[in-house]
C-alpha atoms as a PDB file:
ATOM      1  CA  UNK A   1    -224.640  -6.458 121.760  1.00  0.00           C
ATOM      2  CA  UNK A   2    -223.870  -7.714 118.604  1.00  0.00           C
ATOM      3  CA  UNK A   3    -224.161 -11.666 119.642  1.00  0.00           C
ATOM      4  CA  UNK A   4    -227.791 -10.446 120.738  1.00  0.00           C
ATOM      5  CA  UNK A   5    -231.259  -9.901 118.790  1.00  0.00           C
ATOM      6  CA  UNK A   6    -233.186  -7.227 120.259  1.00  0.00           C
ATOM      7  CA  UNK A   7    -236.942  -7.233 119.890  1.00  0.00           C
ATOM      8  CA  UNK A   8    -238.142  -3.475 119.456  1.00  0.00           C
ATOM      9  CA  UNK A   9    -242.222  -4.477 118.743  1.00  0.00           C
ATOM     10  CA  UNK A  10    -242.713  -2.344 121.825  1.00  0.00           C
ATOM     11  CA  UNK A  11    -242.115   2.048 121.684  1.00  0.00           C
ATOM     12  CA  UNK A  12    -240.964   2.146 125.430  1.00  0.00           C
ATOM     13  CA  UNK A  13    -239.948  -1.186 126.109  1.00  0.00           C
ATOM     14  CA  UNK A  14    -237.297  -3.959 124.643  1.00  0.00           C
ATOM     15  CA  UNK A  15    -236.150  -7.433 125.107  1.00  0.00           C
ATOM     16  CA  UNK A  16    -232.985  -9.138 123.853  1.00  0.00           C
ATOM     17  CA  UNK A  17    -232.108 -12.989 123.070  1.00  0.00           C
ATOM     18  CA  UNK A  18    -228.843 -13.979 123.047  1.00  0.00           C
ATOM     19  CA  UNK A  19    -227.891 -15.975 119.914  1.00  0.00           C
ATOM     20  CA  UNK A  20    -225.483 -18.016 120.595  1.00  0.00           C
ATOM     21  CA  UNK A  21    -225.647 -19.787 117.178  1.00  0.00           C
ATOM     22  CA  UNK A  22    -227.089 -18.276 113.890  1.00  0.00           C
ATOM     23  CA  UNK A  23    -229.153 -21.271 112.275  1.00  0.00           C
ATOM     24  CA  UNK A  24    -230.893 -19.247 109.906  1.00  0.00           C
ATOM     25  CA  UNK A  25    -231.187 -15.460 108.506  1.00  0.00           C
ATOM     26  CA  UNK A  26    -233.018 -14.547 104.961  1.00  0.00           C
ATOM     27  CA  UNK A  27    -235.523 -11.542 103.936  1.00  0.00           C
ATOM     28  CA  UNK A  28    -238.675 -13.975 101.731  1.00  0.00           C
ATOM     29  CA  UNK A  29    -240.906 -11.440  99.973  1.00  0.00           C
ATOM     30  CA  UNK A  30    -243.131 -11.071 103.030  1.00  0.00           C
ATOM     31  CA  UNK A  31    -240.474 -10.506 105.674  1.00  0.00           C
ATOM     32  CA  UNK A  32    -237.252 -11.686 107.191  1.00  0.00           C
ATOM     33  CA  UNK A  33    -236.305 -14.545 109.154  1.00  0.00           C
ATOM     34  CA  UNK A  34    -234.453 -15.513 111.440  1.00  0.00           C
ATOM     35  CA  UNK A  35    -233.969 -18.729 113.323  1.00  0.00           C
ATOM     36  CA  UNK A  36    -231.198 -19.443 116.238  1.00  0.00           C
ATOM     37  CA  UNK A  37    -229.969 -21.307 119.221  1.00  0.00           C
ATOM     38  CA  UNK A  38    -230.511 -19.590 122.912  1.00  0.00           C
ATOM     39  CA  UNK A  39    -229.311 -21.307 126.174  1.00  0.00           C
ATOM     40  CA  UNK A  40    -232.539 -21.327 128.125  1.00  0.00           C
ATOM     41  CA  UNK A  41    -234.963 -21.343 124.877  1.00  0.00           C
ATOM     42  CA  UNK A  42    -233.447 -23.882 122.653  1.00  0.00           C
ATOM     43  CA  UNK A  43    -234.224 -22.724 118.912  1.00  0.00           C
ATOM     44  CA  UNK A  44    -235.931 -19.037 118.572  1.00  0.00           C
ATOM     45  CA  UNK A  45    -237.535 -18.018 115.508  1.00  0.00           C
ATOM     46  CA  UNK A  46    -238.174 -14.396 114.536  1.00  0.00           C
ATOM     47  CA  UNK A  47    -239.715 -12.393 111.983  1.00  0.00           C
ATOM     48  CA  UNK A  48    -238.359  -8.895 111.336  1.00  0.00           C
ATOM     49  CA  UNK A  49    -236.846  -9.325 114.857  1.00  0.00           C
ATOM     50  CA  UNK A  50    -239.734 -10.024 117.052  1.00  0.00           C
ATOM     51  CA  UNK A  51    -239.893 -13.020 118.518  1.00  0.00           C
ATOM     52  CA  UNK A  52    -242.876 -15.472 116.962  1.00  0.00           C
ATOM     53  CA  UNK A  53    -241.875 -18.871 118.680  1.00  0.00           C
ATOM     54  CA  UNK A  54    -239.315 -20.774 120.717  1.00  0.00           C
ATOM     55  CA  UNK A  55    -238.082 -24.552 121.009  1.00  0.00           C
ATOM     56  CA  UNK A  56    -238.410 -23.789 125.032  1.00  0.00           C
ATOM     57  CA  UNK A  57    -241.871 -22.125 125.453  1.00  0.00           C
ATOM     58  CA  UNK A  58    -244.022 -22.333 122.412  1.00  0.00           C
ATOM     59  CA  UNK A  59    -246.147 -25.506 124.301  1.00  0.00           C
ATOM     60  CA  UNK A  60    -247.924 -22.509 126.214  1.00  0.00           C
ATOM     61  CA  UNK A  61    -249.107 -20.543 123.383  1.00  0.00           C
ATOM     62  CA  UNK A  62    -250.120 -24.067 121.258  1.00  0.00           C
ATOM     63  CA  UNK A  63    -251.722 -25.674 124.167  1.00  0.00           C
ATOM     64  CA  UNK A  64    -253.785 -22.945 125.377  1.00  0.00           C
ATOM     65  CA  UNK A  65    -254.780 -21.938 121.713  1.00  0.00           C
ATOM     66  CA  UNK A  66    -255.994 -25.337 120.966  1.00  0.00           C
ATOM     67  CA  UNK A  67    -256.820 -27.217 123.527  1.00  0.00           C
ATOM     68  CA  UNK A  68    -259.154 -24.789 125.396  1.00  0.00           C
ATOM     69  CA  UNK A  69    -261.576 -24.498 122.523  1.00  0.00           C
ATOM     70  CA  UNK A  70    -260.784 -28.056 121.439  1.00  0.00           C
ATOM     71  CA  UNK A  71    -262.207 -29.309 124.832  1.00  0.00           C
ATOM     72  CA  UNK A  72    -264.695 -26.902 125.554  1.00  0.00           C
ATOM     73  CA  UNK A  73    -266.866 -27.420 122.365  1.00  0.00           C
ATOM     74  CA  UNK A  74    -266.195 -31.419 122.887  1.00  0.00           C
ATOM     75  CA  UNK A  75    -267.224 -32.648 119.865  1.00  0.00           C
ATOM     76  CA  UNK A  76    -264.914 -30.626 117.198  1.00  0.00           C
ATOM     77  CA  UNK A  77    -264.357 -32.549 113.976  1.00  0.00           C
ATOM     78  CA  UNK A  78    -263.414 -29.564 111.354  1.00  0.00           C
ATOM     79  CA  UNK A  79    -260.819 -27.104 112.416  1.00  0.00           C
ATOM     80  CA  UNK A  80    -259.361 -24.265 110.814  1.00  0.00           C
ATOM     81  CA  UNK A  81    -255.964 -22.254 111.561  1.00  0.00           C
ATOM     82  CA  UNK A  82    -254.956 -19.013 110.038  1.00  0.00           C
ATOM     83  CA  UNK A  83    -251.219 -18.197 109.954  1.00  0.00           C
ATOM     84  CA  UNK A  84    -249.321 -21.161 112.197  1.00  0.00           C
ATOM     85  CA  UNK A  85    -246.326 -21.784 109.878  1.00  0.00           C
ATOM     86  CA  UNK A  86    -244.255 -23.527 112.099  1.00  0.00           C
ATOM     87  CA  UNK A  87    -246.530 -26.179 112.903  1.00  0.00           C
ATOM     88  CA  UNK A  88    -246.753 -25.956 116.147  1.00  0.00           C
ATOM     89  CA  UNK A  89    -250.405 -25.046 115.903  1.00  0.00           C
ATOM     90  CA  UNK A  90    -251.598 -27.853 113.654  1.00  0.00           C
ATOM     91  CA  UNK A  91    -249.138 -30.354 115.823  1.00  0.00           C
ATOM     92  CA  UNK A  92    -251.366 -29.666 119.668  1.00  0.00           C
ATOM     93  CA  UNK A  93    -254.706 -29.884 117.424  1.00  0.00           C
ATOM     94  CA  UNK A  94    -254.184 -33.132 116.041  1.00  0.00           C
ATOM     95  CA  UNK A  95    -253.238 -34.498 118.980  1.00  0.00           C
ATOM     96  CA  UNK A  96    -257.093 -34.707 119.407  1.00  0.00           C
ATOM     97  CA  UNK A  97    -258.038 -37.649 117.819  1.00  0.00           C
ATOM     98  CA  UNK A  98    -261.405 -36.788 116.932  1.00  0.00           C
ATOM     99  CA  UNK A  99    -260.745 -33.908 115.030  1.00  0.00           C
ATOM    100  CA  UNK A 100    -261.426 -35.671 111.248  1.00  0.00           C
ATOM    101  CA  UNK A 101    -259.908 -32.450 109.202  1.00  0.00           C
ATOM    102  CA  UNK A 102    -257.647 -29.440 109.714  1.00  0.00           C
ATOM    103  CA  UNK A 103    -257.145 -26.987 107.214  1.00  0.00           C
ATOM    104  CA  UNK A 104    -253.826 -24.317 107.841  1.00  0.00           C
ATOM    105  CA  UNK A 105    -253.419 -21.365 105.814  1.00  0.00           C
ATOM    106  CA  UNK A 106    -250.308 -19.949 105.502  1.00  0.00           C
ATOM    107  CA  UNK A 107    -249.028 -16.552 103.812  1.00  0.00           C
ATOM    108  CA  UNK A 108    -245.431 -17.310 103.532  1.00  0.00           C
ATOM    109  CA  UNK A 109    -244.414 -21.110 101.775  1.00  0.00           C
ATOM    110  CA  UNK A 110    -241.040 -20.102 103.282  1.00  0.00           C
ATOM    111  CA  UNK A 111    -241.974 -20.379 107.057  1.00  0.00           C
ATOM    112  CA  UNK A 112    -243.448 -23.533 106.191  1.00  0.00           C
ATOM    113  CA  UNK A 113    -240.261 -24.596 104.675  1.00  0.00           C
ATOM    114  CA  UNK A 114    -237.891 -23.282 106.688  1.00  0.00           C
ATOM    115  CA  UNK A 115    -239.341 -24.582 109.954  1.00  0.00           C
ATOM    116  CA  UNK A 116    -239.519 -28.023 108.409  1.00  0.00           C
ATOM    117  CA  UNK A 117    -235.554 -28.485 108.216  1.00  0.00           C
ATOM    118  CA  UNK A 118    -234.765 -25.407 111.122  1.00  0.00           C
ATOM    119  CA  UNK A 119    -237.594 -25.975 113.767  1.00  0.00           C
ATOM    120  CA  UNK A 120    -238.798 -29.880 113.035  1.00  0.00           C
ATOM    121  CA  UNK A 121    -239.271 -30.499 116.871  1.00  0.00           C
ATOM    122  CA  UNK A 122    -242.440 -27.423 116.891  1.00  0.00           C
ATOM    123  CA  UNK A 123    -244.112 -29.714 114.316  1.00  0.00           C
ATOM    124  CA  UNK A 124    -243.342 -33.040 115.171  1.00  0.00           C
ATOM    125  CA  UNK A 125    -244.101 -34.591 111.940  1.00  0.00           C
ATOM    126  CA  UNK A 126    -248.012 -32.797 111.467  1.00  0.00           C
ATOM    127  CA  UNK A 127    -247.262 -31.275 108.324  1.00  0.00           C
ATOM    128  CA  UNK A 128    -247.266 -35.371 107.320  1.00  0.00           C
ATOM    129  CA  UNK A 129    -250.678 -35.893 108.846  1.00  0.00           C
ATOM    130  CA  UNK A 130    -253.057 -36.600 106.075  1.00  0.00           C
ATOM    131  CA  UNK A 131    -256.231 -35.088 108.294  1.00  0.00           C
ATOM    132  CA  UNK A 132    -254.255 -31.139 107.731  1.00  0.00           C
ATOM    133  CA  UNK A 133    -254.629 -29.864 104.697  1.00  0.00           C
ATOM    134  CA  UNK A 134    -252.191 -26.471 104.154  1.00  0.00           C
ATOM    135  CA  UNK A 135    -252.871 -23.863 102.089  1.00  0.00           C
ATOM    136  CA  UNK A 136    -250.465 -20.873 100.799  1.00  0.00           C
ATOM    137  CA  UNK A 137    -253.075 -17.829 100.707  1.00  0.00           C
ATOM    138  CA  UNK A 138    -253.624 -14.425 102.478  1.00  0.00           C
ATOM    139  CA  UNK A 139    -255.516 -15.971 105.432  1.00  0.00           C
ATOM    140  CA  UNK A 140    -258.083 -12.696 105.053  1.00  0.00           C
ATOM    141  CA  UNK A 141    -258.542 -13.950 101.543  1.00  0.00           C
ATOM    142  CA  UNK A 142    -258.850 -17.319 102.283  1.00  0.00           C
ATOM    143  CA  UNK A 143    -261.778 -16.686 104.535  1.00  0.00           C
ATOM    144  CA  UNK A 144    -263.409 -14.327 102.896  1.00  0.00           C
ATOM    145  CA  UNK A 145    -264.074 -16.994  99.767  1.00  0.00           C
ATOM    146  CA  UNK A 146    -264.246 -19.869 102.071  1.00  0.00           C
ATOM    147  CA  UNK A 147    -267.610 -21.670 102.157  1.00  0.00           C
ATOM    148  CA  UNK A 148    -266.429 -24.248 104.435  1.00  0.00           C
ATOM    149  CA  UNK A 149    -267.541 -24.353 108.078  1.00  0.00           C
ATOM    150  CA  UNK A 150    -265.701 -25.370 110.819  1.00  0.00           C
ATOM    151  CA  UNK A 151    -265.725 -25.895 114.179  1.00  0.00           C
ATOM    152  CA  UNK A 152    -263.081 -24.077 115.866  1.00  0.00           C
ATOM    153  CA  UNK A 153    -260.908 -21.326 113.659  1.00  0.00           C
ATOM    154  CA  UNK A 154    -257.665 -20.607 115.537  1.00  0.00           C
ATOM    155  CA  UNK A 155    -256.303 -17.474 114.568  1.00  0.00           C
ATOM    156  CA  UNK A 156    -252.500 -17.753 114.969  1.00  0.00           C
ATOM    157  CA  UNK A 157    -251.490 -14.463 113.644  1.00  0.00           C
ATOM    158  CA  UNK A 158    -248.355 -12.081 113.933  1.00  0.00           C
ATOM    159  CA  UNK A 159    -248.716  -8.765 115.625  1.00  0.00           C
ATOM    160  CA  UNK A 160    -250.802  -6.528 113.805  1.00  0.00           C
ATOM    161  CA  UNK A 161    -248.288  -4.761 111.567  1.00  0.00           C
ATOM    162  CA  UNK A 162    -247.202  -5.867 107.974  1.00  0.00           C
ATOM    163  CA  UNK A 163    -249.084  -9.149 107.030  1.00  0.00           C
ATOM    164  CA  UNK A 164    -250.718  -9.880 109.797  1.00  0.00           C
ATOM    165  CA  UNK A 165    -252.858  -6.662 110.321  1.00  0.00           C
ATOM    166  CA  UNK A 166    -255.738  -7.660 108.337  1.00  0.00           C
ATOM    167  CA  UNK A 167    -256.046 -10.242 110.642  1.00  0.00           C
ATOM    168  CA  UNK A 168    -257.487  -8.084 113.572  1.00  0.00           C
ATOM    169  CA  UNK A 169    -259.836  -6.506 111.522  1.00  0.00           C
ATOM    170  CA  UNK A 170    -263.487  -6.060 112.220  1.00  0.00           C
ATOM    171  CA  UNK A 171    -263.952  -7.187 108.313  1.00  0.00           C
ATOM    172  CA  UNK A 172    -262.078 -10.461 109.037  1.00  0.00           C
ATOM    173  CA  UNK A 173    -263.866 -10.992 112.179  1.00  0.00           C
ATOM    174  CA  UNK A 174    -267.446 -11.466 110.378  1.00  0.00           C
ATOM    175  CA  UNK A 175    -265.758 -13.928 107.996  1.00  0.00           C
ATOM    176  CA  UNK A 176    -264.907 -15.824 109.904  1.00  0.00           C
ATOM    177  CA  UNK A 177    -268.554 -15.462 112.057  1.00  0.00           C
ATOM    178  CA  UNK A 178    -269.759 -16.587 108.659  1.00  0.00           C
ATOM    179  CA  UNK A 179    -267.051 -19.557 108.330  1.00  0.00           C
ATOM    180  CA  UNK A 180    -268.124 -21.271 112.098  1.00  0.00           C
ATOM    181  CA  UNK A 181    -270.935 -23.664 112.610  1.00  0.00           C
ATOM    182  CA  UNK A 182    -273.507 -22.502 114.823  1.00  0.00           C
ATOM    183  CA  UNK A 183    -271.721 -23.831 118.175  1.00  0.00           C
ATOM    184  CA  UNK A 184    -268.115 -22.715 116.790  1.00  0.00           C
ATOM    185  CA  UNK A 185    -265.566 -21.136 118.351  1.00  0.00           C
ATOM    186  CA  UNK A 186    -263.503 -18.766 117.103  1.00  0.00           C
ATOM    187  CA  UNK A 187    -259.955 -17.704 118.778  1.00  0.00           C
ATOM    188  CA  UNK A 188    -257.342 -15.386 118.318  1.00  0.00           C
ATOM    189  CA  UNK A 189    -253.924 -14.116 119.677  1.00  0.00           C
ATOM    190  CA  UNK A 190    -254.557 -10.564 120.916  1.00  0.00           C
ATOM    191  CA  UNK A 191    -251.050  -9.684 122.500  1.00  0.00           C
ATOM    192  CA  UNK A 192    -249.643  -8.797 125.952  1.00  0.00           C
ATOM    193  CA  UNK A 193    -252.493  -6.452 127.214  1.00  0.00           C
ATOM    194  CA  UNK A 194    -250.255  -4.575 129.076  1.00  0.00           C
ATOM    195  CA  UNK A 195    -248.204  -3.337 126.371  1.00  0.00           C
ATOM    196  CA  UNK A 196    -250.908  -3.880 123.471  1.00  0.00           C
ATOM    197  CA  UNK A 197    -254.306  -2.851 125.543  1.00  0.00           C
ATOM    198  CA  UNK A 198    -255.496  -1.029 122.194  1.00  0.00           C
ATOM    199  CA  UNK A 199    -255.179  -4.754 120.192  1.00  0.00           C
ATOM    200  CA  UNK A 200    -257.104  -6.576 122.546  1.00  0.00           C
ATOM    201  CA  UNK A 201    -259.875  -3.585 123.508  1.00  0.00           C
ATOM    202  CA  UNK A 202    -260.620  -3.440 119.359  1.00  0.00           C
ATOM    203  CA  UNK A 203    -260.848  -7.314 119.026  1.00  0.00           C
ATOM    204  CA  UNK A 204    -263.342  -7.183 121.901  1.00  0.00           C
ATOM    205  CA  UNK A 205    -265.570  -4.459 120.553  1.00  0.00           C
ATOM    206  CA  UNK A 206    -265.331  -6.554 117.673  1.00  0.00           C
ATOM    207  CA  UNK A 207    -266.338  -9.553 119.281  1.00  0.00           C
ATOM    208  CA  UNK A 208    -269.400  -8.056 120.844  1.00  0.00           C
ATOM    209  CA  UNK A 209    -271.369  -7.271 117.909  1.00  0.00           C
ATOM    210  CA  UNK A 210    -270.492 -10.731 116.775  1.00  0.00           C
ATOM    211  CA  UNK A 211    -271.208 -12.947 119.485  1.00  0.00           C
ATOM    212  CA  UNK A 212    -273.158 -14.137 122.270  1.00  0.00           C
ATOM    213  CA  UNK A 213    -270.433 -14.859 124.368  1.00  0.00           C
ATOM    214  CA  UNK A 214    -267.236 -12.758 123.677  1.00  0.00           C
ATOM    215  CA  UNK A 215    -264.105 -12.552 126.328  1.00  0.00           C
ATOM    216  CA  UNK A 216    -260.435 -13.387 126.815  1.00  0.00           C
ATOM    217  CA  UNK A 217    -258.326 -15.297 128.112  1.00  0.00           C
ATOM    218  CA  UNK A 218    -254.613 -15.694 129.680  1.00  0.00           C
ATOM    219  CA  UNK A 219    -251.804 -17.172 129.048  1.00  0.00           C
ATOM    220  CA  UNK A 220    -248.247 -16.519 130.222  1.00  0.00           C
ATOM    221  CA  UNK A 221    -245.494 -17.126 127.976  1.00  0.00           C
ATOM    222  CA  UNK A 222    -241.804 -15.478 129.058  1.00  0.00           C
ATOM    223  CA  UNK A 223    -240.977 -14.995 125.517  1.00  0.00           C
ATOM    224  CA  UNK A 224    -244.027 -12.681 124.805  1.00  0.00           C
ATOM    225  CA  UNK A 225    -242.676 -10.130 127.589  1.00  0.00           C
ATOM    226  CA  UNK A 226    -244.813  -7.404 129.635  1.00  0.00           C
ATOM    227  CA  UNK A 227    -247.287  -9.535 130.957  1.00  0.00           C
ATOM    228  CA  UNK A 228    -249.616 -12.608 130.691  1.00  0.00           C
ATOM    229  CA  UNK A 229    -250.616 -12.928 126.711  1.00  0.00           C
ATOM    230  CA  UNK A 230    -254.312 -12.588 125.649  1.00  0.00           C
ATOM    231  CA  UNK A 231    -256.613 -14.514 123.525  1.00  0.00           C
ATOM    232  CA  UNK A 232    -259.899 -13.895 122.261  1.00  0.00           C
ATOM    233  CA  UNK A 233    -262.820 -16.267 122.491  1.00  0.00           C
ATOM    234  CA  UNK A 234    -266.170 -15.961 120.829  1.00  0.00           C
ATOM    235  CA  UNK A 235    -269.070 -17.920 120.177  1.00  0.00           C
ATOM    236  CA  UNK A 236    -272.409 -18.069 120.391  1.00  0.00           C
ATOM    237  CA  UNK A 237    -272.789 -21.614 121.882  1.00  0.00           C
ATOM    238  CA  UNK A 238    -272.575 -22.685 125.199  1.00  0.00           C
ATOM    239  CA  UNK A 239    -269.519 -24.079 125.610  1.00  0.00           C
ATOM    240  CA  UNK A 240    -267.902 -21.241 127.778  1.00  0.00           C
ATOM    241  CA  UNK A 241    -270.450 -22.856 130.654  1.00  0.00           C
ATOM    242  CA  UNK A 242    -268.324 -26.015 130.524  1.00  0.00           C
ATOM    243  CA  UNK A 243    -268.062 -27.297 133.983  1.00  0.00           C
ATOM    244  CA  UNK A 244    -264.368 -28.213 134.863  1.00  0.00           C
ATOM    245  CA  UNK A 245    -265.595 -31.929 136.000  1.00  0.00           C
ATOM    246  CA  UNK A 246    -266.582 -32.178 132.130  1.00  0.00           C
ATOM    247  CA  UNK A 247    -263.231 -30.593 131.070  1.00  0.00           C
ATOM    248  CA  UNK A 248    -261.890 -33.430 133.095  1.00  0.00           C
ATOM    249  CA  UNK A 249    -263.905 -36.105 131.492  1.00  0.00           C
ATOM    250  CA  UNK A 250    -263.090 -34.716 127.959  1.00  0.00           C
ATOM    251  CA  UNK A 251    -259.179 -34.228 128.719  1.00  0.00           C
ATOM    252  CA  UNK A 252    -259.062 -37.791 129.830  1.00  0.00           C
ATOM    253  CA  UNK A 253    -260.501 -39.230 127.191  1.00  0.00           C
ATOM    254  CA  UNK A 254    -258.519 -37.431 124.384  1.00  0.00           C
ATOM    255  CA  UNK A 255    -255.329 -39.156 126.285  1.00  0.00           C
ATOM    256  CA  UNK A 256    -253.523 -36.115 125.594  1.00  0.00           C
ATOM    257  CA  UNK A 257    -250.384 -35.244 127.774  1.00  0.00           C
ATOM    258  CA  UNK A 258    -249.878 -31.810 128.321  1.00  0.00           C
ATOM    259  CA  UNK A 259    -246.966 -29.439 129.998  1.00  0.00           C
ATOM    260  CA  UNK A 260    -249.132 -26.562 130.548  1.00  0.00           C
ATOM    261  CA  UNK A 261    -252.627 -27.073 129.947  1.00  0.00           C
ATOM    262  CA  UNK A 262    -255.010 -28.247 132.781  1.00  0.00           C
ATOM    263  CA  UNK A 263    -258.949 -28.045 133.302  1.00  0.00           C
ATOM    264  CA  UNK A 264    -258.188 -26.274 135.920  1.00  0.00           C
ATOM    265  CA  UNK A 265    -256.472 -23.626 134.321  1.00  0.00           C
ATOM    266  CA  UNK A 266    -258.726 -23.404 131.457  1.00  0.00           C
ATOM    267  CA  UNK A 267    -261.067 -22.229 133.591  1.00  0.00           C
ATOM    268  CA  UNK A 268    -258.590 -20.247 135.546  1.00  0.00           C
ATOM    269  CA  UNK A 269    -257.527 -18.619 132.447  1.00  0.00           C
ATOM    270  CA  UNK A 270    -260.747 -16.642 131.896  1.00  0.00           C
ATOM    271  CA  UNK A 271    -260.768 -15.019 135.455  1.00  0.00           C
ATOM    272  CA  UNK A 272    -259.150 -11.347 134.205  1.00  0.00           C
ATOM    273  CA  UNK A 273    -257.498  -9.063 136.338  1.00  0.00           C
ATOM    274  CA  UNK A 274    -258.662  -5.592 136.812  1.00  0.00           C
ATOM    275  CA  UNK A 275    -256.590  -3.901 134.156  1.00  0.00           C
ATOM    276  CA  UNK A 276    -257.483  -6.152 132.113  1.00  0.00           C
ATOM    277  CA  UNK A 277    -261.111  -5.938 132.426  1.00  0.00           C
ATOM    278  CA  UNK A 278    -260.986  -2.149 131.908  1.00  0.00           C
ATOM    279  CA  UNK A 279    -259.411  -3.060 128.220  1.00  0.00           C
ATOM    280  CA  UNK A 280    -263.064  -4.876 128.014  1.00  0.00           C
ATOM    281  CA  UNK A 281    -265.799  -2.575 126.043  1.00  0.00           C
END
């Protein structure tokens, strides 16, 4: 298999990629990269050989990380992302036009640079939006110090090894409590529950000493294999109450085009299957 990548994030379980062109393949001093062509997904990035994003599927993961907060508060002016490299994340948020300001923070300059020239079409020219302002830092760092508030914090990390595991700790968590305004949302990527129960039960515990309304939600994306994808949601406004006539209203009126995202399945997206629900504390 030596025209394949094989993604081994998972002790029992594997997928594979085939590459059919090598675009990309360096080791920067957080971890290594890799970026190259597949038949059905277009261009794949990895990082240390598990998959992080594809030119095929990523408008899943983006839409349903942005716009289902983005909506749901409906008036969201200030948002944060942690992690989000490729620009993917920052592209879906400011399609909203009334979000004023978005600050990124980014570990690693080089996925930032690298995606630029390897993976332009993921960020569609946002890195040249004046409203997003990025920032190199630790994103656990970054919001510990932070005395900005915000609106809606998107976490957009990497699986909870290397880097990204301060990222799903109960520590960062209350930052970034601290960091919302008092209807803010916060949001995170909590893995396949299926294969990664343990990462979303621990966010949730998490969650519900923090907030009046903790859950998840789903999302599935055939690149994140073993299931539909989770995401955490916490708040302590109202704004999980959202009607889906208001979702409506508010998706209208952004104008925003979408390929996966619907009212409908925001809503949709919170109704858990049993398994899931048993991850729940």
């Amino acid at each position: 298999m030596t025209d394949w990548v094989r993604e081994t994030l998972h002790r029992d379980y594997a997928q594979a990629l085939r590459v059919e062109k090598m675009l990309y393949d360096s080791k920067t001093e957080h971890q290594r990269l890799k970026v190259f062509e597949n038949g059905t997904f277009g261009r794949v990035l990895t990082l240390d050989d598990v998959v992080q994003t594809t030119e095929g599927d990523n408008f899943i993961y983006h839409e349903m990380m942005t716009h289902v907060p983005i909506l749901a508060h409906g008036a969201a002016k200030r948002v944060l992302i942690i992690g989000g490299g490729d620009g993917g994340m920052a592209r879906e948020v400011l399609r909203h036009k009334s979000v004023e300001h978005v600050t990124m923070v980014e570990i690693d300059a080089g996925v930032v640079d690298f995606s630029k020239r390897y993976l332009p079409m993921l960020s569609q020219g946002a890195f040249d939006d004046t409203r997003l302002t990025l920032v190199i830092d630790d994103g656990a760092a970054f919001m510990r110090a932070t005395q900005d508030k915000f609106d809606v914090i998107i976490v957009d990390s990497t699986d909870p090894i290397g880097p990204g595991e301060v990222l799903f700790t109960d520590t960062f968590y209350g930052h970034a409590k601290r960091a919302l305004t008092p209807s803010g949302i916060l949001v995170t990527q909590n893995g396949v529950p299926f294969m990664q129960g343990d990462e979303l039960t621990n966010t949730m515990r998490a969650f519900k000493a923090l907030f009046a309304d903790w859950r998840c939600y789903l999302a599935t994306i055939p690149t994140y294999a073993g299931g539909p994808m989770a995401f955490g949601w916490g708040t302590d406004g109202d704004a999980g109450a959202v009607s889906v006539e208001v979702l409506a209203d508010r998706f209208a009126a952004a104008g925003i085009e979408t390929a996966y995202y619907t009212p409908e399945v925001h809503k949709g997206a919170f109704a858990l299957p049993g398994y899931v629900k048993r991850l729940m504390p």
